[in-house]
Protein backbone atom coordinates (compact mmCIF):
# COMPACT_ATOMS: atom_id res chain seq x y z
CA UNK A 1 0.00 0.00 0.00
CA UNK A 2 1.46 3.42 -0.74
CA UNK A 3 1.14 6.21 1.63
CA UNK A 4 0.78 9.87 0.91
CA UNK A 5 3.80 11.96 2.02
CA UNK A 6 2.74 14.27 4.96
CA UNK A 7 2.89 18.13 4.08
CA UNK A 8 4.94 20.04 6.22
CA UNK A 9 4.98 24.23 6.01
CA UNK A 10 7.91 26.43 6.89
CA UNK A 11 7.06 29.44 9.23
CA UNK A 12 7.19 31.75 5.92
CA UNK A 13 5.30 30.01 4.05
CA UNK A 14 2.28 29.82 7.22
CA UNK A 15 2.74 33.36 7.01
CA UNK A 16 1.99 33.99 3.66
CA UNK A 17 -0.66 31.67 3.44
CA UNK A 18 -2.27 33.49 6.56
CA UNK A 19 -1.72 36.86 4.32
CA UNK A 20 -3.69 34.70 1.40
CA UNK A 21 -6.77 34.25 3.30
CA UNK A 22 -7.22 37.64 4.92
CA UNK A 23 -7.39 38.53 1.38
CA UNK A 24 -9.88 36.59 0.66
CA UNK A 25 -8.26 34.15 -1.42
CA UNK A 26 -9.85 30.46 -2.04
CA UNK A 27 -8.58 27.23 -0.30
CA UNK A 28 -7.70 26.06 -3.37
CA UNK A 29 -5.87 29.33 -4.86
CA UNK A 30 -3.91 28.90 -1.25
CA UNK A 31 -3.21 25.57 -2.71
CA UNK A 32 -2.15 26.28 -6.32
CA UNK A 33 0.18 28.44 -4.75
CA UNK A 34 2.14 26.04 -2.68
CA UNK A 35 1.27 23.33 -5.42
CA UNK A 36 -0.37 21.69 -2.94
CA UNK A 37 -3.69 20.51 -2.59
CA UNK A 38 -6.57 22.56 -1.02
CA UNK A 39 -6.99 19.71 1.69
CA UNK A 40 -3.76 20.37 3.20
CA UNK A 41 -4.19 23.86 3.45
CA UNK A 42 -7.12 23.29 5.55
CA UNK A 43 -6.54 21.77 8.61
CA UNK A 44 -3.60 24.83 9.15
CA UNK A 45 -6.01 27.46 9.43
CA UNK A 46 -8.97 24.96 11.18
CA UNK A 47 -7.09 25.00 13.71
CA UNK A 48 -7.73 28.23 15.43
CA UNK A 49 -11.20 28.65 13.62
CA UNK A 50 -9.66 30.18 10.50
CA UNK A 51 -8.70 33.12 13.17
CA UNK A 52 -4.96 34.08 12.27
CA UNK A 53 -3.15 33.38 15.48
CA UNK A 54 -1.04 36.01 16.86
CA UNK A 55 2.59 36.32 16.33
CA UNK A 56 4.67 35.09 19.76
CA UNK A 57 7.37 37.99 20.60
CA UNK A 58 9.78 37.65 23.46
CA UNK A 59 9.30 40.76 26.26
CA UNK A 60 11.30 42.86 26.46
CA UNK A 61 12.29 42.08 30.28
CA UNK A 62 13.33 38.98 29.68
CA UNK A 63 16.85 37.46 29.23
CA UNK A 64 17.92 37.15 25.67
CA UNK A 65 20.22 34.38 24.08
CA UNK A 66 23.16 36.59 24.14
CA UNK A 67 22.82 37.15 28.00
CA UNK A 68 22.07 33.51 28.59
CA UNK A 69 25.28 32.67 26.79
CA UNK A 70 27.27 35.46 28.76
CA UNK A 71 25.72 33.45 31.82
CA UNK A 72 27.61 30.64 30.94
CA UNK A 73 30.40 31.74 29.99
CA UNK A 74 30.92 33.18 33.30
CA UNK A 75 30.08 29.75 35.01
CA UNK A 76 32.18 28.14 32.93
CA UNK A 77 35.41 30.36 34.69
CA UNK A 78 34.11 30.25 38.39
CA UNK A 79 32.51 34.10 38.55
CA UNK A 80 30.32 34.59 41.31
CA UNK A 81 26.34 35.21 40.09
CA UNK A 82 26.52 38.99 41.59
CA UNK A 83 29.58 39.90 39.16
CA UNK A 84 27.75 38.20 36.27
CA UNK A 85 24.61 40.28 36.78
CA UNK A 86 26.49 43.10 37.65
CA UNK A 87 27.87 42.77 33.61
CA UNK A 88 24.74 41.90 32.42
CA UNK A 89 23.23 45.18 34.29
CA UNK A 90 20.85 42.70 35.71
CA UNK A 91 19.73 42.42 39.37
CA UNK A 92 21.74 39.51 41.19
CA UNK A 93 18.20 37.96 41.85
CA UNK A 94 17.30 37.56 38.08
CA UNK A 95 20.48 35.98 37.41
CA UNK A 96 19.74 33.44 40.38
CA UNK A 97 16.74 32.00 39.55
CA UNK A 98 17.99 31.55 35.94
CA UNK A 99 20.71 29.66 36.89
CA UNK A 100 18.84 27.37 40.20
CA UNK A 101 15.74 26.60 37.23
CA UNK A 102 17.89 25.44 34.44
CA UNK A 103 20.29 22.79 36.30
CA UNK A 104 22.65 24.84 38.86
CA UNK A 105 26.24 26.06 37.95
CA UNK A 106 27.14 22.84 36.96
CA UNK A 107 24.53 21.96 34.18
CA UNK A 108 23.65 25.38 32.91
CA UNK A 109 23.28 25.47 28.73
CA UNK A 110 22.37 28.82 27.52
CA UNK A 111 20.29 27.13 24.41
CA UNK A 112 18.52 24.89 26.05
CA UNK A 113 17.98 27.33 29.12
CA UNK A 114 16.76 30.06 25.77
CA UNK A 115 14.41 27.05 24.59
CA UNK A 116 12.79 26.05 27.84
CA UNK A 117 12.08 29.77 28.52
CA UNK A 118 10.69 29.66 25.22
CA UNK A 119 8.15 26.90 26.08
CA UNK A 120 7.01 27.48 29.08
CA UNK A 121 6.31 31.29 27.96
CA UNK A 122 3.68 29.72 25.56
CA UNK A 123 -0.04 29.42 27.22
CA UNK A 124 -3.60 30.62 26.44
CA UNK A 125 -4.55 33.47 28.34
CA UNK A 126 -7.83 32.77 30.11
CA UNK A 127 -11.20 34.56 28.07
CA UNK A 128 -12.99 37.40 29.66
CA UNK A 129 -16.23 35.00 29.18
CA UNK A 130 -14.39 32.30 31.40
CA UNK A 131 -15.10 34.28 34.02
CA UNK A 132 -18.55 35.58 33.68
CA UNK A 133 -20.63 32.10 33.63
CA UNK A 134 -23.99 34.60 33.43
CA UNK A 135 -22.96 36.81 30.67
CA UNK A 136 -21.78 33.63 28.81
CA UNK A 137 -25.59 32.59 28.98
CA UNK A 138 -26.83 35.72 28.10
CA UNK A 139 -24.94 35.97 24.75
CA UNK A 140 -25.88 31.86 23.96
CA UNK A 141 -29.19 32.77 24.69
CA UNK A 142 -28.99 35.61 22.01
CA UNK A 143 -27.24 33.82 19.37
CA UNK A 144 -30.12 31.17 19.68
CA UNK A 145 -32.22 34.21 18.66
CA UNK A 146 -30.06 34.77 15.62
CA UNK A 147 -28.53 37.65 16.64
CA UNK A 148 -25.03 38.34 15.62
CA UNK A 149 -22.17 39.04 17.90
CA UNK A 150 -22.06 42.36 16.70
CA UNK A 151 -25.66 43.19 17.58
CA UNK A 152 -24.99 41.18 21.13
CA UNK A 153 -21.77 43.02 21.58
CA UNK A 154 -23.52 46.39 20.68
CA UNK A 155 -26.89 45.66 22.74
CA UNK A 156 -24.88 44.86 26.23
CA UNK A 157 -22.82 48.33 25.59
CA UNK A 158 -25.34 50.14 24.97
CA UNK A 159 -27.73 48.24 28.11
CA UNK A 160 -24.50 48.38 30.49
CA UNK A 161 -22.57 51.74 29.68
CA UNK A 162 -21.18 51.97 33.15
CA UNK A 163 -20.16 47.89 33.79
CA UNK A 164 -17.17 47.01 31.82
CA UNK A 165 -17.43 43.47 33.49
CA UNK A 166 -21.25 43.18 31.65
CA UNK A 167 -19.51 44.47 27.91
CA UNK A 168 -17.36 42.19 25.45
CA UNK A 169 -16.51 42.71 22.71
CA UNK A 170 -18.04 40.97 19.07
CA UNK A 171 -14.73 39.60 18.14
CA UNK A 172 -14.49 38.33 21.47
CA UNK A 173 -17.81 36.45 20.98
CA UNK A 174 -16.27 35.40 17.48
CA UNK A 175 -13.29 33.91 18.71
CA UNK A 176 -14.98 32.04 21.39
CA UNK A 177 -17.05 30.47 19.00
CA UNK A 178 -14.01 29.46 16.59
CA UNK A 179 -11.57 29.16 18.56
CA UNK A 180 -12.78 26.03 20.66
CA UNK A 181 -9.61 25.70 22.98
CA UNK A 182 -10.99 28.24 24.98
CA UNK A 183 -13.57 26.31 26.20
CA UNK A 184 -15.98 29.16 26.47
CA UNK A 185 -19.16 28.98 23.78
CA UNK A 186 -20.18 25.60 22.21
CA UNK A 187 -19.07 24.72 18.63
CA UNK A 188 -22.80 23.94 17.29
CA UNK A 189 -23.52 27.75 18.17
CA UNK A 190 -22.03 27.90 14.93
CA UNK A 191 -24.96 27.26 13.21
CA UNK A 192 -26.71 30.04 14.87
CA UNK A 193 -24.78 32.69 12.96
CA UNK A 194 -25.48 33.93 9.95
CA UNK A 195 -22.91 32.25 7.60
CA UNK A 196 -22.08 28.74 9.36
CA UNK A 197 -19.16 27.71 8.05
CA UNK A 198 -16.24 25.99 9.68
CA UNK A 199 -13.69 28.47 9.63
CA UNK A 200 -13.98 31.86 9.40
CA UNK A 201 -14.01 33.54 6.54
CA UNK A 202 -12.27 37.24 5.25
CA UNK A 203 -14.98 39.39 4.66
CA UNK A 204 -13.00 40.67 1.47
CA UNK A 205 -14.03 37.40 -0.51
CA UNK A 206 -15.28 38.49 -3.59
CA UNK A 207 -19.26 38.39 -4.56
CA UNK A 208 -20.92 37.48 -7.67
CA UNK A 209 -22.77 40.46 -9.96
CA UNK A 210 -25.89 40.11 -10.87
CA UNK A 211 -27.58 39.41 -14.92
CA UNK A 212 -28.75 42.56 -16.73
CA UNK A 213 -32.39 42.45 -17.04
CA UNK A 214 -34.28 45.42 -19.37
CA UNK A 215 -37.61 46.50 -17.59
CA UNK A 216 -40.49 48.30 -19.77
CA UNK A 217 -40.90 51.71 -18.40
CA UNK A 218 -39.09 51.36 -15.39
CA UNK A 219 -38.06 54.70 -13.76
CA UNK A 220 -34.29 54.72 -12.74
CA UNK A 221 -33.12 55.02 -8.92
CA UNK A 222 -31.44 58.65 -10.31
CA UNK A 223 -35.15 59.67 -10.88
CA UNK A 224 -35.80 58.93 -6.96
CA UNK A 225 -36.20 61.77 -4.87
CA UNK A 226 -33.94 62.52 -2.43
CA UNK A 227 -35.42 62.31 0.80
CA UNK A 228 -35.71 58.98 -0.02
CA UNK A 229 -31.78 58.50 -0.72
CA UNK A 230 -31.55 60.47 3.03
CA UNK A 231 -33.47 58.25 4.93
CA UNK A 232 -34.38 61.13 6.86
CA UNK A 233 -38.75 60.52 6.08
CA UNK A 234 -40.59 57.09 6.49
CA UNK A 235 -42.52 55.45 4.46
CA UNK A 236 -39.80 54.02 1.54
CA UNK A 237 -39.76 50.48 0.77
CA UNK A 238 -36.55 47.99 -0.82
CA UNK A 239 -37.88 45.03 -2.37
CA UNK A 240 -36.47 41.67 -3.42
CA UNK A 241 -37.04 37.82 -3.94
CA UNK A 242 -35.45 35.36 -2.37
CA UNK A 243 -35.38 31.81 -3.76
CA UNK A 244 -35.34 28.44 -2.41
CA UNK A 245 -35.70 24.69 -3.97
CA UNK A 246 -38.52 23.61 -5.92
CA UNK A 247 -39.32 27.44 -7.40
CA UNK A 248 -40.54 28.22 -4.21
CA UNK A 249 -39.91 32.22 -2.90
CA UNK A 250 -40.61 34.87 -0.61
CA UNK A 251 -40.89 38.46 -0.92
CA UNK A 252 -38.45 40.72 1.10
CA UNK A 253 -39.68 44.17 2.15
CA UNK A 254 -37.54 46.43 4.54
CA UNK A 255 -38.37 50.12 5.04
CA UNK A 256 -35.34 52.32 4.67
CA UNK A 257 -35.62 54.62 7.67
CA UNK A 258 -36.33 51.95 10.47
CA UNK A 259 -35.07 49.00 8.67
CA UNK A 260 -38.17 47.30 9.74
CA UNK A 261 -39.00 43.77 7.86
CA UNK A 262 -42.37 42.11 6.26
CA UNK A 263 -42.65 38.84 4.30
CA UNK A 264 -44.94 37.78 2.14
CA UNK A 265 -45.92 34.42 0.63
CA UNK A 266 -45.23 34.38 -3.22
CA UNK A 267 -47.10 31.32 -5.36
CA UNK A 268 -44.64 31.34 -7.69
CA UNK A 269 -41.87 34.09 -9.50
CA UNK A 270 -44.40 35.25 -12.26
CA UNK A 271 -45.31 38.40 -12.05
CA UNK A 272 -49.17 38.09 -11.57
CA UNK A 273 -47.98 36.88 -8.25
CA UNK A 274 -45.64 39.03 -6.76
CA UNK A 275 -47.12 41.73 -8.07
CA UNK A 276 -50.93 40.33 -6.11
CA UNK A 277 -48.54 39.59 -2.86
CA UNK A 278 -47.44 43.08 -2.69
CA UNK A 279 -50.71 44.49 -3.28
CA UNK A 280 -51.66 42.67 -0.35
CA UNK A 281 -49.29 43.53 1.90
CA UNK A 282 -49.32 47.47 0.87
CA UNK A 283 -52.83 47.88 1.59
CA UNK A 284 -51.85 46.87 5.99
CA UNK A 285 -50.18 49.97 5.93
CA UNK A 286 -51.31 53.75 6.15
CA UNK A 287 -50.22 54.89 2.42
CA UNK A 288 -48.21 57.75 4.95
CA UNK A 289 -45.78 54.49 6.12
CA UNK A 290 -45.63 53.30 2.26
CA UNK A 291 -44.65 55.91 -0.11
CA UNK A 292 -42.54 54.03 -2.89
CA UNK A 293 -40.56 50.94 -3.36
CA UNK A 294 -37.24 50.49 -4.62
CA UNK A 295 -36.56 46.36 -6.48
CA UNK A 296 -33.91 45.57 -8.75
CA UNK A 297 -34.37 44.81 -12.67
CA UNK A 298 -35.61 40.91 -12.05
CA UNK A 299 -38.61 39.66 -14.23
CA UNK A 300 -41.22 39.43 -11.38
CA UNK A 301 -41.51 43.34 -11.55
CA UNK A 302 -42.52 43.95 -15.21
CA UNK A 303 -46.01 44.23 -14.16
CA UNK A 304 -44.91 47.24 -11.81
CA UNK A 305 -47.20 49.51 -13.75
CA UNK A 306 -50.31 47.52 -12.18
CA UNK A 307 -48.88 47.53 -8.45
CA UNK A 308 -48.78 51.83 -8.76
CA UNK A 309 -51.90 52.06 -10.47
CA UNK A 310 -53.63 49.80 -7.18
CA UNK A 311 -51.86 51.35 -4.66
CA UNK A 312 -50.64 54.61 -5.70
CA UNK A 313 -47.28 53.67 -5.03
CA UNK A 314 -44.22 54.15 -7.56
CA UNK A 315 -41.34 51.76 -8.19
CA UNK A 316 -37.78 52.47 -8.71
CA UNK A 317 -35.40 50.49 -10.43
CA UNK A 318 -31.57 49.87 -9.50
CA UNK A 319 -29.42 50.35 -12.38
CA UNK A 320 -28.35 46.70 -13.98
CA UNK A 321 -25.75 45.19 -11.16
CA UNK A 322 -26.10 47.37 -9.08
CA UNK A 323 -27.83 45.47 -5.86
CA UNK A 324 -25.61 47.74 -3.17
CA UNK A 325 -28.31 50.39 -3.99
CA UNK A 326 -31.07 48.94 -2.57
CA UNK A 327 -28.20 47.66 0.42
CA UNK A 328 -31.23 47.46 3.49
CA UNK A 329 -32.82 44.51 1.85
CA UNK A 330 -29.45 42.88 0.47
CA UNK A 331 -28.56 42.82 3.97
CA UNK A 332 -31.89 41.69 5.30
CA UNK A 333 -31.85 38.85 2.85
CA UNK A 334 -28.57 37.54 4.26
CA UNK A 335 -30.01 37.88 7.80
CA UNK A 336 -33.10 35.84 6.62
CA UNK A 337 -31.27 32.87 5.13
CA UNK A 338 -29.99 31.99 8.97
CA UNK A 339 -33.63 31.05 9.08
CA UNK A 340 -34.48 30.13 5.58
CA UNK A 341 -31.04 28.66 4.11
CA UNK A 342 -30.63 27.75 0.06
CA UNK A 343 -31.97 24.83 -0.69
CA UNK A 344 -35.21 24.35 1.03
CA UNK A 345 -38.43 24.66 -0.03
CA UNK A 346 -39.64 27.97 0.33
CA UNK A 347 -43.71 26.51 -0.15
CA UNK A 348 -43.72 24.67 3.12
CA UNK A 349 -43.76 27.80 4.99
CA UNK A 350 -47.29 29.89 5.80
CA UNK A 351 -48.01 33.62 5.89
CA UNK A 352 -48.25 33.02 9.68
CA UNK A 353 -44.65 31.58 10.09
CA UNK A 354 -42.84 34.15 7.85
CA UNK A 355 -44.66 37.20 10.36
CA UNK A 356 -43.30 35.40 13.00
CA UNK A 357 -39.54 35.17 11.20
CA UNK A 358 -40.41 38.73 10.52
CA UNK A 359 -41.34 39.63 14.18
CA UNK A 360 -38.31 38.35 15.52
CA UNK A 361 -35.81 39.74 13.26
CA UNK A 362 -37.45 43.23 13.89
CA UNK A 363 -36.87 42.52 17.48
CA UNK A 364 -33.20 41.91 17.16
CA UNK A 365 -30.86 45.45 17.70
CA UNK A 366 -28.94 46.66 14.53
CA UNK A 367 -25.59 48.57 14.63
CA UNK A 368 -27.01 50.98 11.99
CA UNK A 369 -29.69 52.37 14.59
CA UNK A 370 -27.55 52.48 17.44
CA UNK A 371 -28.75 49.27 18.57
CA UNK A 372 -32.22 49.55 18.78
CA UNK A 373 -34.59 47.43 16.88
CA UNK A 374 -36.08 48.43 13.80
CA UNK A 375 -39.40 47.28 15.86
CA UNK A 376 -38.77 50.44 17.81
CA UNK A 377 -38.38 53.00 14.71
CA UNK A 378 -41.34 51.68 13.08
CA UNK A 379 -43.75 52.41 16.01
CA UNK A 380 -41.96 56.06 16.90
CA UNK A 381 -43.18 56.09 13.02
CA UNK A 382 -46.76 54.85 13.72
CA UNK A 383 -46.65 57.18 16.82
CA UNK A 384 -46.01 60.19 14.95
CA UNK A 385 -48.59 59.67 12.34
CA UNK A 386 -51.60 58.87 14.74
């Protein structure tokens, strides 16, 4: 039987590969690299949760090589510890205990004394969660809701301003999660986040564009007014689909100022029914809380002309791959697929379960509102119309 050859990595080359995947680079453009395969790239950055470790340094108060090797060298010819210090500008004490934990005058090595000092310098320093058993509960509980450690590490600041002890920070929370040698959160918390993958990944991986689509009479986004591009009034709408197996979708609307979220129940992608589901929902609202609606160029829209003419409400196109500009509801729609992920069937799910999805992902705080919950905006909004 023939065995593969284990892969071994110098220190530069963990470095650079380190460099790679900050970058964003693929596993296997790591790997083409090194001319190596993707697999062995892997289990190198697994192993702290795809989390670049940090690089070791000596302090600055400790002994150095040189002045381990001047130790011996003045063993070696019968000096007395005090002169040897005294040389070394080092108090008589320091020079002591190096010499009593490494084997006494007689034994002393300055390499191996350099290495040991080495090794033993090398342990995990204990996580601020580690010592807070009830604000480790707190932020479980919360990632069970879906929130993300940024929204967690925001919320606690902004409920504890004054306790430090109550605070932590969302890489904190991130690390704990990857990094399972702490011992702090449990791995399968994972999949509470909103991309679960094994390792973590550089947020500077690149994203895929979107098709160019041609819309009849679609007014452009440059047409939009702009206290709508301000956020500054309520009342304007981003739109979107997203899609899961068997043809089955949902409709995506988040209002701009608050950020608030509704779902609706699509039959099917043609535009007789999105354009019926949106009817639908517009008419729950005062027309003063839904005053236009922003979608990109995809084919459910083209009967757009019938969903103004029912509810008075006009529709603005993004320009062809360009989803950043309706950015709200590009974000929303990644939040939604921790509870919808690719790949399921979007039909299985009533009107009644998305409101609920919807309910509890307008409950959760967002960064963008200083941590309150777009629940929150939207009924100052109500509030101030009644």
């Amino acid at each position: 039987m023939k065995y593969r050859t284990r892969t071994f990595y110098t220190d530069k080359q963990k470095s650079e590969m380190w460099d790679r995947w900050q970058r964003g680079e693929s596993l296997s453009s790591i790997g083409r690299k090194f001319d190596r395969a993707s697999s062995s790239i892997f289990p190198h950055l697994a192993l702290t949760g795809g989390i670049r470790p940090p690089v070791r340094c000596r302090s600055r108060l400790a002994l150095s090589l040189e002045e381990r090797e001047e130790i011996s060298r003045g063993l070696a010819v019968g000096r007395s510890l005090r002169s040897i210090a005294r040389n070394l500008k080092r108090a008589p004490s320091t020079v002591s205990r190096e010499v009593r934990r490494n084997g006494g005058r007689k034994d002393y090595r300055a390499a191996q004394s350099d290495q040991r000092a080495w090794d033993c310098a090398k342990r995990s320093k204990a996580c601020k969660l580690s010592f807070n058993q009830p604000l480790c509960a707190l932020i479980t509980r919360k990632l069970r809701l879906k929130w993300s450690p940024q929204q967690i590490a925001g919320w606690l600041k902004r409920k504890n301003p004054d306790e430090e002890q109550q605070r932590v920070s969302h890489e904190t929370i991130y690390r704990s999660l990857y990094v399972q040698a702490r011992g702090v959160l449990k791995k399968e918390l994972q999949q509470c986040l909103r991309s679960p993958r094994a390792i973590r990944r550089s947020r500077h991986a690149t994203q895929k564009g979107l098709k160019l689509r041609k819309i009849k009479d679609a007014i452009p986004i440059s047409e939009r007014p702009p206290e709508i591009e301000d956020r500054a009034v309520p009342g304007h709408w981003e739109g979107d689909l997203i899609v899961g197996a068997n043809n089955s979708y949902i409709a995506t609307l988040v209002e701009r100022h608050s950020r608030f979220v509704m779902l609706a129940k699509v039959a099917n992608k043609d535009t007789q029914s999105v354009i019926t589901a949106l009817i639908k929902q517009a008419r729950k609202l005062p027309k003063e809380l839904y005053r236009s609606l922003t979608w990109d160029r995809g084919s459910e829209m083209t009967g757009h002309a019938k969903f103004t003419m029912a509810t008075k409400i006009d529709v603005f196109f993004c320009d062809p791959q360009s989803p950043w500009q309706r950015g709200s509801n590009e974000n929303t729609n990644r939040l939604l697929r921790q509870y919808f992920p690719r790949g399921i069937d979007m039909s299985a799910y009533s009107q009644a379960k998305l409101s609920a999805v919807a309910r509890q992902l307008n409950e959760r705080p967002r960064k963008t509102l200083h941590y309150q919950t777009p629940a929150e905006k939207f009924e100052a909004c109500v509030a101030a119309i009644c």
